[in-house]
Protein backbone atom coordinates (compact mmCIF):
# COMPACT_ATOMS: atom_id res chain seq x y z
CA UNK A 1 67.55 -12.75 10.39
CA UNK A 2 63.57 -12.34 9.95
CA UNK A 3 63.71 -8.95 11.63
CA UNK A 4 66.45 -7.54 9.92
CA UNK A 5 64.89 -8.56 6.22
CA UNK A 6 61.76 -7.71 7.49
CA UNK A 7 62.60 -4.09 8.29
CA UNK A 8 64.52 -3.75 4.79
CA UNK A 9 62.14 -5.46 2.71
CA UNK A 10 59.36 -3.14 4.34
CA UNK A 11 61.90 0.38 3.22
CA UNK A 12 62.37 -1.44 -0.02
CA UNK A 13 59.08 -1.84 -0.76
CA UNK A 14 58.12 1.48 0.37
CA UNK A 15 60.76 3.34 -1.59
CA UNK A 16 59.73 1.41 -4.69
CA UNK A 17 56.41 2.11 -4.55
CA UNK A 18 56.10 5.41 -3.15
CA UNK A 19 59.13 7.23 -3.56
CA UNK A 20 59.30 8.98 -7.01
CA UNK A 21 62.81 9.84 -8.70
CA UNK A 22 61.94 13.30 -9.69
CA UNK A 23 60.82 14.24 -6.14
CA UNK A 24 63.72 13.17 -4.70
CA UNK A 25 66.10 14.46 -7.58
CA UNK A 26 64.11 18.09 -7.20
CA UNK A 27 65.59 18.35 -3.48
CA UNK A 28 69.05 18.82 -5.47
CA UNK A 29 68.68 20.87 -8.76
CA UNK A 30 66.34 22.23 -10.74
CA UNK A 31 67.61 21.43 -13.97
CA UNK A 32 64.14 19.72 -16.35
CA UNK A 33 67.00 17.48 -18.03
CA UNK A 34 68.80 16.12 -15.14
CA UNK A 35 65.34 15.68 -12.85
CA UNK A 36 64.42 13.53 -15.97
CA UNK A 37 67.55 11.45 -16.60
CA UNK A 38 67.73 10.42 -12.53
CA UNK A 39 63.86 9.72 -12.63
CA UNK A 40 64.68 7.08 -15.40
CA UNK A 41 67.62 5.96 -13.72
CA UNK A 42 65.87 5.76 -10.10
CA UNK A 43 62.53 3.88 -12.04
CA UNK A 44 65.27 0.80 -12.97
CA UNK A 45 67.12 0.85 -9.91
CA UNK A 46 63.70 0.88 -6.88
CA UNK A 47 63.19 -3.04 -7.61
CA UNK A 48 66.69 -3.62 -6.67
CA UNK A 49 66.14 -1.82 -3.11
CA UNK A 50 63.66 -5.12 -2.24
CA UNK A 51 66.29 -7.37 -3.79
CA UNK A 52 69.49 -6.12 -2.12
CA UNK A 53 67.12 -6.48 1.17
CA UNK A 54 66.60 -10.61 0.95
CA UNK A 55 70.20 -10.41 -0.54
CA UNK A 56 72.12 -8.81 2.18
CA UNK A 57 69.68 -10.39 4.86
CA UNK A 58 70.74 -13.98 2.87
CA UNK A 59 74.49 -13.07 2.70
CA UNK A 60 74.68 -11.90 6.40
CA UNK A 61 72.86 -15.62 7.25
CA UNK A 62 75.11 -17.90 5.56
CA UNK A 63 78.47 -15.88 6.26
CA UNK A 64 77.24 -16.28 10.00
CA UNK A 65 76.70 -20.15 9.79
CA UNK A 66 80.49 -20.22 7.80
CA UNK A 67 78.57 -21.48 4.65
CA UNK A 68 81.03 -18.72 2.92
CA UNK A 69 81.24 -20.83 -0.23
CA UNK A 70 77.10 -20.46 -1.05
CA UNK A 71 78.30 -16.56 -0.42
CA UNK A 72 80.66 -16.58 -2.87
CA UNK A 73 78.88 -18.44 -5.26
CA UNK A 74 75.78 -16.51 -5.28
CA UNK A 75 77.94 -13.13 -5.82
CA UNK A 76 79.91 -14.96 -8.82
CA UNK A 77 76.66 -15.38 -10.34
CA UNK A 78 74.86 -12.41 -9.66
CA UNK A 79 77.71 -10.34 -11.27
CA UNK A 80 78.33 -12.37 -14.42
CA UNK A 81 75.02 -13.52 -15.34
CA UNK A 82 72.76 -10.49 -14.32
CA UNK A 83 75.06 -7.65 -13.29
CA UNK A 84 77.39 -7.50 -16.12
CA UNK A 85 74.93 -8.40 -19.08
CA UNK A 86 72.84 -6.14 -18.08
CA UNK A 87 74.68 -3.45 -18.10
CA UNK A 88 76.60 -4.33 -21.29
């Protein structure tokens, strides 16, 4: 388990601080409005690429050790106290 959220946590960390929306979005188009518009987008979503990597590391762990009711659980609230609020 330590490896595997090690290695994520170390590309999430290194795509949030380092890798910059516009660069990526400029490999694609060229369009000033749509390079903007994914930088914002990309700038909310890099904190959830160290998140999802304990997440999916966590969810992995406890499905393995048939604690499937913490899995469930966890998900319930993730999507109707963050997930969904948020994006209403």
């Amino acid at each position: 388990m330590v490896t595997g959220m090690g290695n994520g946590l170390t590309i999430g960390v290194v795509v949030f601080i380092f890798f910059k929306g516009n660069l990526l979005t400029a490999t694609f188009t060229t369009t000033p409005g749509v390079i903007q518009q994914s930088y914002n987008y990309l700038k909310g979503f890099a904190l959830e690429t160290i998140v999802t990597a304990v997440l999916f590391s966590m969810v992995g762990y406890f499905n393995g050790h048939d604690q499937t009711l913490w899995v469930m659980t966890q998900g319930l609230i993730k999507t109707f106290l963050i997930r969904l609020p948020l994006a209403y």
